[in-house]
Structures are given as structure tokens and as C-alpha cells.
N, C-alpha and C. Protein backbone atom coordinates (compact mmCIF):
# COMPACT_ATOMS: atom_id res chain seq x y z
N UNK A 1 7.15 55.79 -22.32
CA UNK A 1 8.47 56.11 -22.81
C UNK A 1 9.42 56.32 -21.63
N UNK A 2 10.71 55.82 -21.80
CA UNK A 2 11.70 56.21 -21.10
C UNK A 2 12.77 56.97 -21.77
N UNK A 3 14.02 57.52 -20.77
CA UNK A 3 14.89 58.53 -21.51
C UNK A 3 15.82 58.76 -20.90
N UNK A 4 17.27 57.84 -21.52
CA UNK A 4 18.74 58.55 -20.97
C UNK A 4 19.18 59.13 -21.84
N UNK A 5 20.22 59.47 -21.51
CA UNK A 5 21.29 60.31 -22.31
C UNK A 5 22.90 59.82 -22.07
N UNK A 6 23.53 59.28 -22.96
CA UNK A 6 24.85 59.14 -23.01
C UNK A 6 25.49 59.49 -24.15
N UNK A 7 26.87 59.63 -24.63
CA UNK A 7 27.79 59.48 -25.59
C UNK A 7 28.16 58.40 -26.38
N UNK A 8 26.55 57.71 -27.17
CA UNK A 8 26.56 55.97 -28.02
C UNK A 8 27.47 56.40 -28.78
N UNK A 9 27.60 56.87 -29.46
CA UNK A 9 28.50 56.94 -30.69
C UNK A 9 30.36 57.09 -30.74
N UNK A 10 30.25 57.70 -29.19
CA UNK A 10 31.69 58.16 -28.78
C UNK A 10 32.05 59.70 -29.38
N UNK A 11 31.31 60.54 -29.84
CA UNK A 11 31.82 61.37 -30.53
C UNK A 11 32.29 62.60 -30.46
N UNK A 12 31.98 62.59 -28.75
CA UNK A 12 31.95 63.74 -28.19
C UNK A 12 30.89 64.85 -27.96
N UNK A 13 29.50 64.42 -28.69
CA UNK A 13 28.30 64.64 -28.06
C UNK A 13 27.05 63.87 -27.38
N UNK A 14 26.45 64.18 -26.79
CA UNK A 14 25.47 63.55 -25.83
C UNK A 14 24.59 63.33 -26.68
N UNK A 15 23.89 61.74 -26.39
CA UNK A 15 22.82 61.32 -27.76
C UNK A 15 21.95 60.72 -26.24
N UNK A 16 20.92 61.14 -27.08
CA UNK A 16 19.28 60.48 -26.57
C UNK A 16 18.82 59.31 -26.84
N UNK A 17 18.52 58.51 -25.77
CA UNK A 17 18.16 57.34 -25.67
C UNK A 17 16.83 56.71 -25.77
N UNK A 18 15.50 56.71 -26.29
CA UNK A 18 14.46 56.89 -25.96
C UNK A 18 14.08 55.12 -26.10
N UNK A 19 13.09 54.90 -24.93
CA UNK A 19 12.78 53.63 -24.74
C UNK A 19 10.96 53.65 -25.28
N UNK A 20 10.58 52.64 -25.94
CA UNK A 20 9.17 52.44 -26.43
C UNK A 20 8.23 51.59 -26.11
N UNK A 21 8.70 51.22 -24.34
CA UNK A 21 7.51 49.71 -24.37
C UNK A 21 6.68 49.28 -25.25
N UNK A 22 5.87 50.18 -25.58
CA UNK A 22 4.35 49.56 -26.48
C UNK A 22 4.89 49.72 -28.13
N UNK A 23 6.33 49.66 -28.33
CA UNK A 23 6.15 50.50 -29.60
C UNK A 23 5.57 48.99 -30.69
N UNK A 24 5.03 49.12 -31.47
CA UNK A 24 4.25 48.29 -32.35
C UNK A 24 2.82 48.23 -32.30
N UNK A 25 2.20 49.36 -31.32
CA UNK A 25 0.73 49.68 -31.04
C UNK A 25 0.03 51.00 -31.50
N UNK A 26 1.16 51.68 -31.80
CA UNK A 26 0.89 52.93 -31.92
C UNK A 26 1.99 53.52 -33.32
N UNK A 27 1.92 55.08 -33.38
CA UNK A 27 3.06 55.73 -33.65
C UNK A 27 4.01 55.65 -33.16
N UNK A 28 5.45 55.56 -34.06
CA UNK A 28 6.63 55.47 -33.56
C UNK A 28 7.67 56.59 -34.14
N UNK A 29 8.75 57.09 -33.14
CA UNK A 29 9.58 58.22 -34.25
C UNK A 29 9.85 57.80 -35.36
N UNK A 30 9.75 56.21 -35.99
CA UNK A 30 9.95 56.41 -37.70
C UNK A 30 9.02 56.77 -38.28
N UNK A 31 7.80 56.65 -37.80
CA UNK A 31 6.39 56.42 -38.74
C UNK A 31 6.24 55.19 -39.05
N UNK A 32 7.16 54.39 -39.00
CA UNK A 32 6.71 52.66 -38.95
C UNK A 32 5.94 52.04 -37.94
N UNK A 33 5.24 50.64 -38.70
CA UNK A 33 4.95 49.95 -37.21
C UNK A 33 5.65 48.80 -37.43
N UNK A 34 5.80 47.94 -35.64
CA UNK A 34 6.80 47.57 -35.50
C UNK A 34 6.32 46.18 -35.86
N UNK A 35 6.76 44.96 -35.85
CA UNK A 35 6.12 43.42 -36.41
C UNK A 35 5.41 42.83 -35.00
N UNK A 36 6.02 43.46 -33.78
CA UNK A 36 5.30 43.03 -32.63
C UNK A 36 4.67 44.93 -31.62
N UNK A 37 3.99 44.29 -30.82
CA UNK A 37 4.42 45.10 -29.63
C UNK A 37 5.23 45.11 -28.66
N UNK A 38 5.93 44.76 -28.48
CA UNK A 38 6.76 44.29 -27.34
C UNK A 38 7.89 45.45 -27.11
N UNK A 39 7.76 46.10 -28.06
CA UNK A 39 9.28 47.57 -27.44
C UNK A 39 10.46 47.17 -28.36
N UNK A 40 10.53 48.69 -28.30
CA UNK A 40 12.37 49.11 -29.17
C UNK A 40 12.50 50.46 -27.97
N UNK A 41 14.21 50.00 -28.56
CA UNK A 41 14.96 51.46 -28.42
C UNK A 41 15.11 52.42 -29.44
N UNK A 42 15.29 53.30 -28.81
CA UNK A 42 15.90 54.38 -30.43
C UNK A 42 16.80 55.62 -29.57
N UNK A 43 18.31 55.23 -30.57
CA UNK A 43 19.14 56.51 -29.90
C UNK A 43 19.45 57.52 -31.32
N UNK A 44 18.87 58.75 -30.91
CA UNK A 44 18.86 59.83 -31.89
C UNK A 44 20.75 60.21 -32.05
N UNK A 45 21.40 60.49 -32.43
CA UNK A 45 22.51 61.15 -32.30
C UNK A 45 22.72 62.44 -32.14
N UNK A 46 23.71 63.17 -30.90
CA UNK A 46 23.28 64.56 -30.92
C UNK A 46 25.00 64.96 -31.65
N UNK A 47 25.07 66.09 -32.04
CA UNK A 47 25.98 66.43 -33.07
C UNK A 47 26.19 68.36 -32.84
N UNK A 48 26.74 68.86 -33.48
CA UNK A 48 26.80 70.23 -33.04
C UNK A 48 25.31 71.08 -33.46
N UNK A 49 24.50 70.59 -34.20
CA UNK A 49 23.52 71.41 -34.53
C UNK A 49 22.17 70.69 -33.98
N UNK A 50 22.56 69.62 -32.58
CA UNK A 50 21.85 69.02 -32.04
C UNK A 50 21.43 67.63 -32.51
N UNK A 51 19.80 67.09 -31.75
CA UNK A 51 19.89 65.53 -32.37
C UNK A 51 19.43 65.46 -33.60
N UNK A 52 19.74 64.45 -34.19
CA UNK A 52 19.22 64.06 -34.67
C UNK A 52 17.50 63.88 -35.25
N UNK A 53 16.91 64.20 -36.41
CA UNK A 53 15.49 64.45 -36.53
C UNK A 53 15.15 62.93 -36.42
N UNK A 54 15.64 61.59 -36.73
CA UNK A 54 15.13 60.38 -36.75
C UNK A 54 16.26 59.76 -35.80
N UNK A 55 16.31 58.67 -35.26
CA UNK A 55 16.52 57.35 -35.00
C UNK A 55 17.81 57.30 -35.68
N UNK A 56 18.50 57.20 -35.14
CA UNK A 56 19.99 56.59 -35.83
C UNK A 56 20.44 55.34 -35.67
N UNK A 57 19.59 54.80 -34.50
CA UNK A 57 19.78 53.34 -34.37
C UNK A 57 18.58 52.57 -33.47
N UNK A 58 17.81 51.61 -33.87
CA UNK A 58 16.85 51.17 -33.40
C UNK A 58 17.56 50.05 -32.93
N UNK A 59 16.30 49.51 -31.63
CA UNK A 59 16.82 48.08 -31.39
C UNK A 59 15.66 47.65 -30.89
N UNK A 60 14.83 46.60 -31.47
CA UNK A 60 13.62 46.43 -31.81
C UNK A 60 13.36 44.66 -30.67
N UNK A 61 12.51 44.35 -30.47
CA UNK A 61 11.84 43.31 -29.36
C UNK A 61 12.35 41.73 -30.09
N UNK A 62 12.36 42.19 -31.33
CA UNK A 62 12.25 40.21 -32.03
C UNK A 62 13.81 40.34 -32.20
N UNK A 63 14.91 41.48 -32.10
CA UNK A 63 16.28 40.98 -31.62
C UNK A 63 16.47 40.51 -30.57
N UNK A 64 15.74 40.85 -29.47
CA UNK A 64 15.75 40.41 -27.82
C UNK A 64 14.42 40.14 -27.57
N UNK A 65 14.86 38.69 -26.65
CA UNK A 65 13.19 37.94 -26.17
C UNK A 65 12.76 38.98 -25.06
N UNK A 66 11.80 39.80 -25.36
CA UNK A 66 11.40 40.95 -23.90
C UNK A 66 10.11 41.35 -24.36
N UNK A 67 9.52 41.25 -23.37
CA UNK A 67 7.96 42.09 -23.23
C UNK A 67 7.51 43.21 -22.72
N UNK A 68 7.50 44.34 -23.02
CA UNK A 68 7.43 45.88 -22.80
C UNK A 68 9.13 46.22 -22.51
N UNK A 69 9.68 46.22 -23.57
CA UNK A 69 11.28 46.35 -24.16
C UNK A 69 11.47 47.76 -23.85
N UNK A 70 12.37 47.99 -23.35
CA UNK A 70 13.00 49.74 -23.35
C UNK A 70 11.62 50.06 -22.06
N UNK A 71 11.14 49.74 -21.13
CA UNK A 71 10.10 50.11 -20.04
C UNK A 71 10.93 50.85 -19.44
N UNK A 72 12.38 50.58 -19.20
CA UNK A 72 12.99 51.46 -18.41
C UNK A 72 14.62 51.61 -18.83
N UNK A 73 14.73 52.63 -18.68
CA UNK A 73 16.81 53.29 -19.59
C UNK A 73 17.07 53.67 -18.36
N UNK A 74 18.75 53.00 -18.20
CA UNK A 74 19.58 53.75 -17.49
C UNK A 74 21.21 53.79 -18.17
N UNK A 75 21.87 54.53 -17.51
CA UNK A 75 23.44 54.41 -18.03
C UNK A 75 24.32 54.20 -16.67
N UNK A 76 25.37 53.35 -16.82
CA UNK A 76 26.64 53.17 -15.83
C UNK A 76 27.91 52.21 -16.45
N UNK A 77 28.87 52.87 -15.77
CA UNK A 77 30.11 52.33 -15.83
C UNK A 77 29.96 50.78 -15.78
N UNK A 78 29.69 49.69 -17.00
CA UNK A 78 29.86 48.22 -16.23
C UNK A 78 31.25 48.04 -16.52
N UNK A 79 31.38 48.25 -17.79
CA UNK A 79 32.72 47.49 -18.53
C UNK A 79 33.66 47.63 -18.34
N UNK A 80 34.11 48.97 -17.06
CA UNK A 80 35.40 49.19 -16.65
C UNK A 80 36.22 49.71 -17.82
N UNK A 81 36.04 50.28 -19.09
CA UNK A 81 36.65 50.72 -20.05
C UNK A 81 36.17 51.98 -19.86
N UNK A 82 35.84 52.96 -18.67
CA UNK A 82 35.92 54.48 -18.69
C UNK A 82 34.71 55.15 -19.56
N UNK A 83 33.83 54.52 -20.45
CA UNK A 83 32.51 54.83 -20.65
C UNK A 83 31.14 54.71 -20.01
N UNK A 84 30.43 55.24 -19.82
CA UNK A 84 28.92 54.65 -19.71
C UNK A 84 28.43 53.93 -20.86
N UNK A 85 27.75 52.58 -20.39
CA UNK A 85 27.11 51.67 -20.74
C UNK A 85 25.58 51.77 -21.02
N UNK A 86 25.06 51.48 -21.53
CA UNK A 86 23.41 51.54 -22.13
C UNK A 86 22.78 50.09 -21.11
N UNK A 87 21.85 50.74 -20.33
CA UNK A 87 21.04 49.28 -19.88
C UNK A 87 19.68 49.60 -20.43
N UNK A 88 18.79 48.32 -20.47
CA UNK A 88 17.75 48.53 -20.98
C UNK A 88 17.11 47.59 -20.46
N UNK A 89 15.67 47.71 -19.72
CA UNK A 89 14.95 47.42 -19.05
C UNK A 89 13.10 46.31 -19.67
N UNK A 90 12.72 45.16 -19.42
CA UNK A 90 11.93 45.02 -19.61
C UNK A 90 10.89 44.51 -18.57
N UNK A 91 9.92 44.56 -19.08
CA UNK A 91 8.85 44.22 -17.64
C UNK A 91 8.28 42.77 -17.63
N UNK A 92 8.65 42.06 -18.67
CA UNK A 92 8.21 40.57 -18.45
C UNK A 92 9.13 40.32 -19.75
N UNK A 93 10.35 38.65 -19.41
CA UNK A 93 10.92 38.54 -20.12
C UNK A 93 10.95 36.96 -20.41
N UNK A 94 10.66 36.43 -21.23
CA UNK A 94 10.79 34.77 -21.64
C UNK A 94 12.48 34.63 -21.43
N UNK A 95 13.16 34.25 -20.31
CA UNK A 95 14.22 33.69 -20.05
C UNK A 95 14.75 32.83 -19.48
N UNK A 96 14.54 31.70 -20.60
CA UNK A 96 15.09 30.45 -19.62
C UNK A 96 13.82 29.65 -19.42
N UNK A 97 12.90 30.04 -20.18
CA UNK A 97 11.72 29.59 -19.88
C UNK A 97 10.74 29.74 -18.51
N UNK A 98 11.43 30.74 -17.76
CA UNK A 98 10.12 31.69 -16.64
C UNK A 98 10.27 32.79 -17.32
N UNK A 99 8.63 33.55 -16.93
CA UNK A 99 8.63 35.01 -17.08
C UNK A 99 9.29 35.71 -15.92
N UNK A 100 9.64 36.47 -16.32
CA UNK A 100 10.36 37.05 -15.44
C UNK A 100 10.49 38.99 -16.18
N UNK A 101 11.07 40.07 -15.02
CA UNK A 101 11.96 41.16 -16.19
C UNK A 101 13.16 40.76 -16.38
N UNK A 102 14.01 42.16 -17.51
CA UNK A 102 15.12 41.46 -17.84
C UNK A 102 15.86 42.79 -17.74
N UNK A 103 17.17 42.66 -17.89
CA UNK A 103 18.36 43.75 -18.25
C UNK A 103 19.25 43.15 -19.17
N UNK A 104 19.12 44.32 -19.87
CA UNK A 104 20.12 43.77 -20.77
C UNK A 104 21.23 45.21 -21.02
């Protein structure tokens, strides 16, 4: 697992980012399993009485070609619009037809 923290929602509280390389091998914060292994994200939302008990937004491996998906979270300014940005990290990625990692 990996783990940032930014403001996804804009709302004026800090939400948790949690990354799942293996998720589709194991337990996951839904209690689902996933159709592959290959990794999701999941950002909880935090709010005044804190985060969120589930997942407010998943982002799962068969939306993006990536192999151990979410291996690594970070946040930074790309977009020049005064927010932090969500990056998300994989450790072997079908792009372009080499393996390779990826950012997305």
C-alpha cells in the first residue's frame, strides 16, 4: 500500500489517497474482489467528522493499462491552476507496446 493526502474533492478538507498494487489478490477496503490483480486507487473523503468509512472513489487497473497500479502516490502542482495534482505510480506498464513503469 501507498498513501497521500490531498484536497480531491476541493472541499476544504484533506482526503486520503490509498494505493493497492495487489488489490484483486486479497481483501480490499470494499470487501470486493477486483476482476484483475493489477491495482486500484481509493480516495476516502475527509469531511468535518473525518474520512470517510469506504472509498468514495475507486480507480481500478482495467481503466488504465498498469501492472501493480497505485505501487506508488504522490501529489504536486502540474496544472498550474494553484491545486495539487494526484500522481499515481505503476511498476510495469504495457505502453506502447514495451513494458515499462508508468505515471499517470
Amino acid at each position: 500500500w501507498s498513501l497521500t493526502s490531498l484536497d480531491f474533492n476541493l472541499d476544504g478538507y484533506e482526503d486520503l489517497v490509498a494505493g493497492s498494487p495487489s488489490y484483486g489478490f486479497g481483501p480490499s477496503p470494499t470487501g470486493a474482489q477486483a476482476s484483475s490483480g493489477n491495482g486500484s486507487v481509493f480516495v476516502f473523503f475527509g469531511g468535518p467528522l473525518g474520512l470517510s468509512d469506504l472509498p468514495n472513489v475507486s480507480i481500478q487497473e482495467d481503466q488504465i493499462n498498469g501492472i501493480y497500479f497505485g505501487i506508488g502516490l504522490s501529489t504536486a502542482e502540474l496544472s498550474q491552476k494553484g491545486r495539487a495534482d494526484l500522481i499515481v505510480m505503476s511498476h510495469i506498464c504495457d505502453c506502447g507496446g514495451r513494458e515499462r513503469g508508468g505515471i499517470w
